[in-house]
PDB file of N, CA and C in Angstrom:
ATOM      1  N   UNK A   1       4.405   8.241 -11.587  1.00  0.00           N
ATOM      2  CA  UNK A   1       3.936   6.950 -11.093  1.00  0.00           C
ATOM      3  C   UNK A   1       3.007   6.353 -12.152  1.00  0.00           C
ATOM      4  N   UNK A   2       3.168   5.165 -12.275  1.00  0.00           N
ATOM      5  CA  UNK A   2       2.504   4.666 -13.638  1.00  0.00           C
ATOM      6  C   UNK A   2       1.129   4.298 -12.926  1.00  0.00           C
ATOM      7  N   UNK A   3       0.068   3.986 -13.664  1.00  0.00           N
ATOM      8  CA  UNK A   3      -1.787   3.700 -13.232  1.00  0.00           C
ATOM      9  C   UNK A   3      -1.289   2.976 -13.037  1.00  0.00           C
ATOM     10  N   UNK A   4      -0.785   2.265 -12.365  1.00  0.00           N
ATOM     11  CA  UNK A   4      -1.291   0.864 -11.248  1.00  0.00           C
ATOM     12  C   UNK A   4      -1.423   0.863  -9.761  1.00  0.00           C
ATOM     13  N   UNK A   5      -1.887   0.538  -8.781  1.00  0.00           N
ATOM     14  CA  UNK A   5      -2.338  -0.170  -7.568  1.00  0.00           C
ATOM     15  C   UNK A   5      -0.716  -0.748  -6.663  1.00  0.00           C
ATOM     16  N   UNK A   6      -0.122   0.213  -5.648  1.00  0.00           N
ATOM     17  CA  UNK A   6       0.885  -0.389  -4.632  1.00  0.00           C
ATOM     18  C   UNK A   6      -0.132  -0.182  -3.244  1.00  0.00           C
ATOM     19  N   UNK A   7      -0.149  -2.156  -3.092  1.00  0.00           N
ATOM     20  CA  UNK A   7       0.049  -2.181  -1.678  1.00  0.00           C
ATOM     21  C   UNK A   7       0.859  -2.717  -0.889  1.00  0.00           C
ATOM     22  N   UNK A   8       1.127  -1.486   0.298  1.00  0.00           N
ATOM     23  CA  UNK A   8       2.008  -1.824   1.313  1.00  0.00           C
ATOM     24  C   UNK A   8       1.615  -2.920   2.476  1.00  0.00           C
ATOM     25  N   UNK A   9       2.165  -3.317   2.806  1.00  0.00           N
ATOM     26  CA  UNK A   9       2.401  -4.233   3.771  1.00  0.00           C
ATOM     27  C   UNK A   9       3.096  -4.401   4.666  1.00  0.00           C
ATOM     28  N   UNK A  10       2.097  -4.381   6.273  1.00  0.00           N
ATOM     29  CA  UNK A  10       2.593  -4.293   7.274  1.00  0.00           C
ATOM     30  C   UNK A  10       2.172  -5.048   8.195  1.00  0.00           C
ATOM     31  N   UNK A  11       2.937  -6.343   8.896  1.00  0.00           N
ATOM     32  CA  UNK A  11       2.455  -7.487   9.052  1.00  0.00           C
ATOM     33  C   UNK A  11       0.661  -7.829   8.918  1.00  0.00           C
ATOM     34  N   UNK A  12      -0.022  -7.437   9.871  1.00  0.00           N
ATOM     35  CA  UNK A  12      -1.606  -7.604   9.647  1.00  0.00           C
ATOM     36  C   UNK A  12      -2.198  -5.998   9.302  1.00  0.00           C
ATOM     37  N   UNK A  13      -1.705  -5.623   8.249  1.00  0.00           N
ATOM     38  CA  UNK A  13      -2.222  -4.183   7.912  1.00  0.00           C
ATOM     39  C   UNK A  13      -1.291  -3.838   6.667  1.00  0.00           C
ATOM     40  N   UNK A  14      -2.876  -3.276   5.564  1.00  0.00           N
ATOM     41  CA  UNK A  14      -2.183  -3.160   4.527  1.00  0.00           C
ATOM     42  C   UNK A  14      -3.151  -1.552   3.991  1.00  0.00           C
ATOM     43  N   UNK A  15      -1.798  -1.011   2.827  1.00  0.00           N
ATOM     44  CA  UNK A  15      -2.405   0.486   2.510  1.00  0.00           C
ATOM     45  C   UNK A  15      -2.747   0.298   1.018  1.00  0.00           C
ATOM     46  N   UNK A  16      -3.599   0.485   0.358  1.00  0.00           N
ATOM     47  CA  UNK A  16      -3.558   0.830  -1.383  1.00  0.00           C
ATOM     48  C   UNK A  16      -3.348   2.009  -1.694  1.00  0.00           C
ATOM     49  N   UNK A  17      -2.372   2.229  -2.366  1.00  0.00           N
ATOM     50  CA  UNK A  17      -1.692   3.440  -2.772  1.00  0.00           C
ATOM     51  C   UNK A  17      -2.206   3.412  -4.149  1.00  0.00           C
ATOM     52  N   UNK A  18      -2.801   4.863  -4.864  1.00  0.00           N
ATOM     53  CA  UNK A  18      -3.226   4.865  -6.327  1.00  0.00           C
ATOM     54  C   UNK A  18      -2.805   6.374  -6.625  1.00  0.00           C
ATOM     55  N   UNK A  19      -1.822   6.438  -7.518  1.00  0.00           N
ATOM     56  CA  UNK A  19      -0.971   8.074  -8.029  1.00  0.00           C
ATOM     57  C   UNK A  19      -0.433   8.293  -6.810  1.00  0.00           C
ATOM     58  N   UNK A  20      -0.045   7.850  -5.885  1.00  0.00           N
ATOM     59  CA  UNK A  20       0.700   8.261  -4.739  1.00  0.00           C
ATOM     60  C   UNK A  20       0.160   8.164  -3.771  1.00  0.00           C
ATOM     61  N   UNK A  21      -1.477   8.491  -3.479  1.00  0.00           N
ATOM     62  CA  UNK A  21      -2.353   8.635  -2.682  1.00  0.00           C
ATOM     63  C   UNK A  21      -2.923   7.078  -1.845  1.00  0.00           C
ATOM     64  N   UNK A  22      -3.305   7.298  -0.507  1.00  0.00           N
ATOM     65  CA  UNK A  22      -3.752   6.283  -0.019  1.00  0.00           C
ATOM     66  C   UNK A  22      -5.372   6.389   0.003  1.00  0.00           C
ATOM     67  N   UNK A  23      -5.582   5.253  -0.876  1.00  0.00           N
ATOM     68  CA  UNK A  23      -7.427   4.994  -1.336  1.00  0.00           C
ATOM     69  C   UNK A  23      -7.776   4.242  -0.146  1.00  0.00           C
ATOM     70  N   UNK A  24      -6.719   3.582   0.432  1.00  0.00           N
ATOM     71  CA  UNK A  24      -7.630   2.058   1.133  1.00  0.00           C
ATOM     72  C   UNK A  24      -6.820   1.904   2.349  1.00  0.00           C
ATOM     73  N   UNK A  25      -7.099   1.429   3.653  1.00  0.00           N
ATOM     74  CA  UNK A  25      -6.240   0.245   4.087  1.00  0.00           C
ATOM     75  C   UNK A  25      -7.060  -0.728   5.272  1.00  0.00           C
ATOM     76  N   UNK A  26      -6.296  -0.962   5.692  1.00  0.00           N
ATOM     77  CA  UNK A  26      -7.324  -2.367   6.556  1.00  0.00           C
ATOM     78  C   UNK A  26      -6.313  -3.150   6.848  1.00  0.00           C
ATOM     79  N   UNK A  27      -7.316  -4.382   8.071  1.00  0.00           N
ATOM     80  CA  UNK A  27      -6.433  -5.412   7.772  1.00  0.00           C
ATOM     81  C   UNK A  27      -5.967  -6.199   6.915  1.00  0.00           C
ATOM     82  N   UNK A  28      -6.624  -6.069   5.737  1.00  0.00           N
ATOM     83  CA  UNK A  28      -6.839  -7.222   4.380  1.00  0.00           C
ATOM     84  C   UNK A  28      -7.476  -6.118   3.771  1.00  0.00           C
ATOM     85  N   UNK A  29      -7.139  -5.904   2.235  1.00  0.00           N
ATOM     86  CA  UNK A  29      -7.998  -5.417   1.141  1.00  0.00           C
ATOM     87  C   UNK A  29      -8.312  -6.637   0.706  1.00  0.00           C
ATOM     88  N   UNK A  30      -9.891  -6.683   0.761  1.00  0.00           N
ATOM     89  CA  UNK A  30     -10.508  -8.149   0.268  1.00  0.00           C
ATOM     90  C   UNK A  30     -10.386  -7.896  -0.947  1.00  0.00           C
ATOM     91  N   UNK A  31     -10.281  -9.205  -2.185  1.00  0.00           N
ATOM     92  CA  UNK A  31     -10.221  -9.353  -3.690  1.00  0.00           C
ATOM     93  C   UNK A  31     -11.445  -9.022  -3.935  1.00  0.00           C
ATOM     94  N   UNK A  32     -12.740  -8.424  -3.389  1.00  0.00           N
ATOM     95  CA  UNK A  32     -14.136  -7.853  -4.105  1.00  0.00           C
ATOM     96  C   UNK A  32     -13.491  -6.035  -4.150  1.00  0.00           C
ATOM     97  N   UNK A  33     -13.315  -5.634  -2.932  1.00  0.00           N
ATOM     98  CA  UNK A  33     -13.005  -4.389  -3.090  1.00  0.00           C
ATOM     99  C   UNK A  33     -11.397  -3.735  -3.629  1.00  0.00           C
ATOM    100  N   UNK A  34     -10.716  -4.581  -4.257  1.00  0.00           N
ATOM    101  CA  UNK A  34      -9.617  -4.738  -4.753  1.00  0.00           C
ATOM    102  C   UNK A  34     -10.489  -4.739  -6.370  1.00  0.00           C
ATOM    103  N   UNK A  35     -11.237  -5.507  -6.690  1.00  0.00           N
ATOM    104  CA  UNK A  35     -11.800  -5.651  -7.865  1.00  0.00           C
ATOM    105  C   UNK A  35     -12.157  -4.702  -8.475  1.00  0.00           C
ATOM    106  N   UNK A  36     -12.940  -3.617  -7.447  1.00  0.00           N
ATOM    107  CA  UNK A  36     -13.803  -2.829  -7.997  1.00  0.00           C
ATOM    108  C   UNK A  36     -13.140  -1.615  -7.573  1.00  0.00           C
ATOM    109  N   UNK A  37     -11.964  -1.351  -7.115  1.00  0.00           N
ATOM    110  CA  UNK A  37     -11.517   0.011  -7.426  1.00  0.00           C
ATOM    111  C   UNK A  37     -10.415  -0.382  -8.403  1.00  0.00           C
ATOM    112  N   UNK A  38     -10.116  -1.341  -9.021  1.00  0.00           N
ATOM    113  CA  UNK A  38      -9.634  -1.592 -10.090  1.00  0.00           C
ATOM    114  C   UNK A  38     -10.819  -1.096 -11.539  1.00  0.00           C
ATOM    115  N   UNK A  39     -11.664  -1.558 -11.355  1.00  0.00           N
ATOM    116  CA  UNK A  39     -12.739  -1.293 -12.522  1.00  0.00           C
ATOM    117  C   UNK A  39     -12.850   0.208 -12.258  1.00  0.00           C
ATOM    118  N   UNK A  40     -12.914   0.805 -11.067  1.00  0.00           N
ATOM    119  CA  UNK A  40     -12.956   2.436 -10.913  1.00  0.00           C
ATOM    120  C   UNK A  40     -11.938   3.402 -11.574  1.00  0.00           C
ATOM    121  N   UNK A  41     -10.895   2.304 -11.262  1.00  0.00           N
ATOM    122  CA  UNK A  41      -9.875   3.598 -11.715  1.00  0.00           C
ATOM    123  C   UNK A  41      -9.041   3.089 -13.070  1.00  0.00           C
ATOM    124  N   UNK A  42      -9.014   2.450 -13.678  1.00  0.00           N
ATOM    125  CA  UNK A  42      -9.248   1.462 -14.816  1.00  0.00           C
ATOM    126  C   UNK A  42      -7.462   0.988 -14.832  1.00  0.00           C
ATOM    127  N   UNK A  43      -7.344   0.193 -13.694  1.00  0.00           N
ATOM    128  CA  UNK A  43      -5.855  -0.087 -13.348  1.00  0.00           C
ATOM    129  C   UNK A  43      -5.684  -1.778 -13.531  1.00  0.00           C
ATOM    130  N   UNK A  44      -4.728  -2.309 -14.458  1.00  0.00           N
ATOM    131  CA  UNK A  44      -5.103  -3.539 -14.684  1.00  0.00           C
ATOM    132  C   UNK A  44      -3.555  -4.338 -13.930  1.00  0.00           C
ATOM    133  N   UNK A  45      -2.633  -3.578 -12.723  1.00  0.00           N
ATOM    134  CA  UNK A  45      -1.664  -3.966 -12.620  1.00  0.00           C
ATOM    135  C   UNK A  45      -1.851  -3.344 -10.905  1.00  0.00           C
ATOM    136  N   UNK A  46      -1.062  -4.284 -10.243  1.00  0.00           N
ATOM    137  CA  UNK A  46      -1.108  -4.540  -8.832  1.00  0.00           C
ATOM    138  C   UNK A  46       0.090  -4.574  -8.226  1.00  0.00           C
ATOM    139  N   UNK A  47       0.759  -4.087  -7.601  1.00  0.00           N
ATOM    140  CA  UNK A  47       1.981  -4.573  -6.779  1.00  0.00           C
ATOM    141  C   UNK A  47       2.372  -4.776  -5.141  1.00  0.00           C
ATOM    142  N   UNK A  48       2.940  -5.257  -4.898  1.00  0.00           N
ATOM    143  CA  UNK A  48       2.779  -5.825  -3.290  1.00  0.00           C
ATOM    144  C   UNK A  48       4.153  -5.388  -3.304  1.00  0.00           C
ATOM    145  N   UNK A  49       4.383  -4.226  -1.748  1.00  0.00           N
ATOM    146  CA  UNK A  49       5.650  -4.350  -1.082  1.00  0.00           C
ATOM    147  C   UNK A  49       5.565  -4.143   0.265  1.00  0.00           C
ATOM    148  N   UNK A  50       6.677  -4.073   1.127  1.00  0.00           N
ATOM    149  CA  UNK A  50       6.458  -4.632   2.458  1.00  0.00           C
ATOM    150  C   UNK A  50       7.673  -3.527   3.120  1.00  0.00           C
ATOM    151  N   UNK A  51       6.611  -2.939   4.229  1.00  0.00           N
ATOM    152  CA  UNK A  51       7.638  -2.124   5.109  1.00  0.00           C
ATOM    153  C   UNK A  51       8.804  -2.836   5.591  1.00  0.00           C
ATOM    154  N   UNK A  52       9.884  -2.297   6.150  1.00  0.00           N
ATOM    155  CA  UNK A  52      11.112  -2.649   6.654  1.00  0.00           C
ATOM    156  C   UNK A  52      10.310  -2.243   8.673  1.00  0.00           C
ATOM    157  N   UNK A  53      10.995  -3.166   9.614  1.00  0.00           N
ATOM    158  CA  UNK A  53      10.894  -2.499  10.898  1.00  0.00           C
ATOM    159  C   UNK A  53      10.703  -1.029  11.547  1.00  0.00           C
ATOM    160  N   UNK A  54      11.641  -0.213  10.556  1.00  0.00           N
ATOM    161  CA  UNK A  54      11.645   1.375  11.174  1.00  0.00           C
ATOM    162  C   UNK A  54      10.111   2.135  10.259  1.00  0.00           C
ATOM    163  N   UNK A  55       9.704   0.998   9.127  1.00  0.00           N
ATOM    164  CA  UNK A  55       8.853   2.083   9.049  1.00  0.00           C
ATOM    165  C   UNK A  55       6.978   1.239   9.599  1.00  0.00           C
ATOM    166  N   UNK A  56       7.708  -0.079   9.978  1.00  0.00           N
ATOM    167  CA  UNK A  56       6.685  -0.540  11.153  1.00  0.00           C
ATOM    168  C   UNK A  56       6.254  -0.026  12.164  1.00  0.00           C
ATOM    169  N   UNK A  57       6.912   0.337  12.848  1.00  0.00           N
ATOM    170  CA  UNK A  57       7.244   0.841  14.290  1.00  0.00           C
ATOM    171  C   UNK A  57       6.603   2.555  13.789  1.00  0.00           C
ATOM    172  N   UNK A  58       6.860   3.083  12.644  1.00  0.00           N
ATOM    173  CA  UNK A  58       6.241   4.613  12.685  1.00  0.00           C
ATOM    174  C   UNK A  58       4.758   4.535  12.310  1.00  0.00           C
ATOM    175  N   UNK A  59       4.512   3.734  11.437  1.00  0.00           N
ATOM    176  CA  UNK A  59       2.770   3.200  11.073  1.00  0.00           C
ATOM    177  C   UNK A  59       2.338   2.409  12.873  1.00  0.00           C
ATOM    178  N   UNK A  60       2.636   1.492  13.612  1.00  0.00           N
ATOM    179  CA  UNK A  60       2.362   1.561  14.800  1.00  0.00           C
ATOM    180  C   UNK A  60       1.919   2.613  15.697  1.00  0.00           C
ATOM    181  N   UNK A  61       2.655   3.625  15.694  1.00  0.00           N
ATOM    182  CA  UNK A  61       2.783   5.026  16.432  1.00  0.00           C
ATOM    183  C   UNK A  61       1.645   5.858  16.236  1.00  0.00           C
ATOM    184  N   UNK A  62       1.510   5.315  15.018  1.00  0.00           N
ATOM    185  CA  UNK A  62       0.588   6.651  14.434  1.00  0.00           C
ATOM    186  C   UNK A  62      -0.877   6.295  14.441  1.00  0.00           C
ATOM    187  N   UNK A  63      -0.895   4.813  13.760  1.00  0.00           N
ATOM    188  CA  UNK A  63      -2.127   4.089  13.776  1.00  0.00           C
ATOM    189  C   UNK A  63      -2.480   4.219  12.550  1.00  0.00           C
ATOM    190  N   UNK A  64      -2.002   4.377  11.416  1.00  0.00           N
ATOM    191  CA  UNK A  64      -2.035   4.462  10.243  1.00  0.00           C
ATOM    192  C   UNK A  64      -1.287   4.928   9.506  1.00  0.00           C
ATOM    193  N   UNK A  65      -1.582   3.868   8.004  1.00  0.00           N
ATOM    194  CA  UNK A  65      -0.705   3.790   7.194  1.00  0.00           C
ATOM    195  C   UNK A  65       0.119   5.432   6.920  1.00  0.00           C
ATOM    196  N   UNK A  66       1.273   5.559   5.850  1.00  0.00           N
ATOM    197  CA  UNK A  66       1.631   7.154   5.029  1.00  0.00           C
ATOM    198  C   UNK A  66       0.532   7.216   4.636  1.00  0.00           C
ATOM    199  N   UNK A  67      -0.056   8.702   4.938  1.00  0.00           N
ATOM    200  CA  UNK A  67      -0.258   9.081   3.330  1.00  0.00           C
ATOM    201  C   UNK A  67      -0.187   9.490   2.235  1.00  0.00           C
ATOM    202  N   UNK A  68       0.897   8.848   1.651  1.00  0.00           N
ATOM    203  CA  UNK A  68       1.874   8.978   0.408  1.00  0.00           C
ATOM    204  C   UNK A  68       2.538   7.732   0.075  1.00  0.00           C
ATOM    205  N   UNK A  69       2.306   7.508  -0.903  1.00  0.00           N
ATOM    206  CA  UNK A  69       3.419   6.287  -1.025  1.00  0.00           C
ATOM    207  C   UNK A  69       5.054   6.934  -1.145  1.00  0.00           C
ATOM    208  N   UNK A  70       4.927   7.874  -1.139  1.00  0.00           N
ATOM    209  CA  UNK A  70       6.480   8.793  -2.003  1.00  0.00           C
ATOM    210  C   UNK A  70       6.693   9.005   0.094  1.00  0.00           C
ATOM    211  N   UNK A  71       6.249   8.769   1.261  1.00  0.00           N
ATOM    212  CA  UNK A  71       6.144   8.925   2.244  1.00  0.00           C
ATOM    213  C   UNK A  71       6.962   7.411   3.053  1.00  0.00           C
ATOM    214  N   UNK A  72       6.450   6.497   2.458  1.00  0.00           N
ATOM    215  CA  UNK A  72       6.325   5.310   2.726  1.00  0.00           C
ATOM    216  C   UNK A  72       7.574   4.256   2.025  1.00  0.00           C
ATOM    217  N   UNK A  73       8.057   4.884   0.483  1.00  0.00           N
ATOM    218  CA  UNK A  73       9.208   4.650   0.041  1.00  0.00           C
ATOM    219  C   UNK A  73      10.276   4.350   0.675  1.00  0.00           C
ATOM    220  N   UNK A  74      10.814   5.605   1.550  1.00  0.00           N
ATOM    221  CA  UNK A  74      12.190   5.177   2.321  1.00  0.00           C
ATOM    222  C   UNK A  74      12.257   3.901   3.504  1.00  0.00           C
ATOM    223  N   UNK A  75      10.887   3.637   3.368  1.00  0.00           N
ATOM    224  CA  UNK A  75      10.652   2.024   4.540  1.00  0.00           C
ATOM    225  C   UNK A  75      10.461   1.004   3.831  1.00  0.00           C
ATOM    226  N   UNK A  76      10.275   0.869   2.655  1.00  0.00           N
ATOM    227  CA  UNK A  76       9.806  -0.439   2.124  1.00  0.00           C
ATOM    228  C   UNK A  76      11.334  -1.125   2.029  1.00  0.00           C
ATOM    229  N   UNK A  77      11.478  -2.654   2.390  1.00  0.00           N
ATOM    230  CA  UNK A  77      11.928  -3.168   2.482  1.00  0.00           C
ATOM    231  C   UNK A  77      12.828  -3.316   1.116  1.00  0.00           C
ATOM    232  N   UNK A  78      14.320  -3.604   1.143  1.00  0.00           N
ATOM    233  CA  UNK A  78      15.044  -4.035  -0.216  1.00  0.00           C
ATOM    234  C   UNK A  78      14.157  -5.124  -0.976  1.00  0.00           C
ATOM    235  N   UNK A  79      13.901  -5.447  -2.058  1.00  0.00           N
ATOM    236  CA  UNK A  79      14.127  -6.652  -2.976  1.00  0.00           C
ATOM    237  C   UNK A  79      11.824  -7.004  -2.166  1.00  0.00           C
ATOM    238  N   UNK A  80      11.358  -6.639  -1.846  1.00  0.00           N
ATOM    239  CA  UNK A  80      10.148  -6.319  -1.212  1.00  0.00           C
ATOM    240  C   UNK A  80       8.782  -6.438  -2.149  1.00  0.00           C
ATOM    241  N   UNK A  81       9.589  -6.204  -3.803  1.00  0.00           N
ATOM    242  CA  UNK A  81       8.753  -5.395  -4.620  1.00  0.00           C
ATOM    243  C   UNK A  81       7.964  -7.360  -5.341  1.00  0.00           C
ATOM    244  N   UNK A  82       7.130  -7.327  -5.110  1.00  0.00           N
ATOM    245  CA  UNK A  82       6.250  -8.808  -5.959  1.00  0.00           C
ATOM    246  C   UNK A  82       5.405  -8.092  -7.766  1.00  0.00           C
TER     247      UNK A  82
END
């Protein structure tokens, strides 16, 4: 996984994934604390993708995000990737 920052997206709930791992999630990662675990982990690249329904409905269930992005993969939506 290359140093950059995937967050998932799930309608009002989102995860920051960093080396695979989930650092963050919330309803919103605000752009201050987006900022500064960027300066933490010295990541100058960001990506946005977006669950598909089946893996809505399992983050629902659970009440929180994977924790894995390598977890969270087989739900992200086709063509998803910004």
């Amino acid at each position: 996984m290359e140093n950059k920052f995937i967050i998932v997206v799930l309608d009002d709930w989102e995860g920051l994934y960093y080396k695979n791992e989930l650092i963050s999630e919330g309803h919103e990662i605000r752009s201050k604390e987006l900022v500064g675990l960027m300066k933490q982990h010295k990541v100058s690249d960001v990506n946005y993708e977006y669950l598909n329904q089946e893996g809505e409905n399992i983050v629902q269930a659970c009440g929180s995000m994977f924790i894995t992005y390598e977890e969270a993969k087989p739900y992200l939506e086709e063509g998803g990737y910004v």
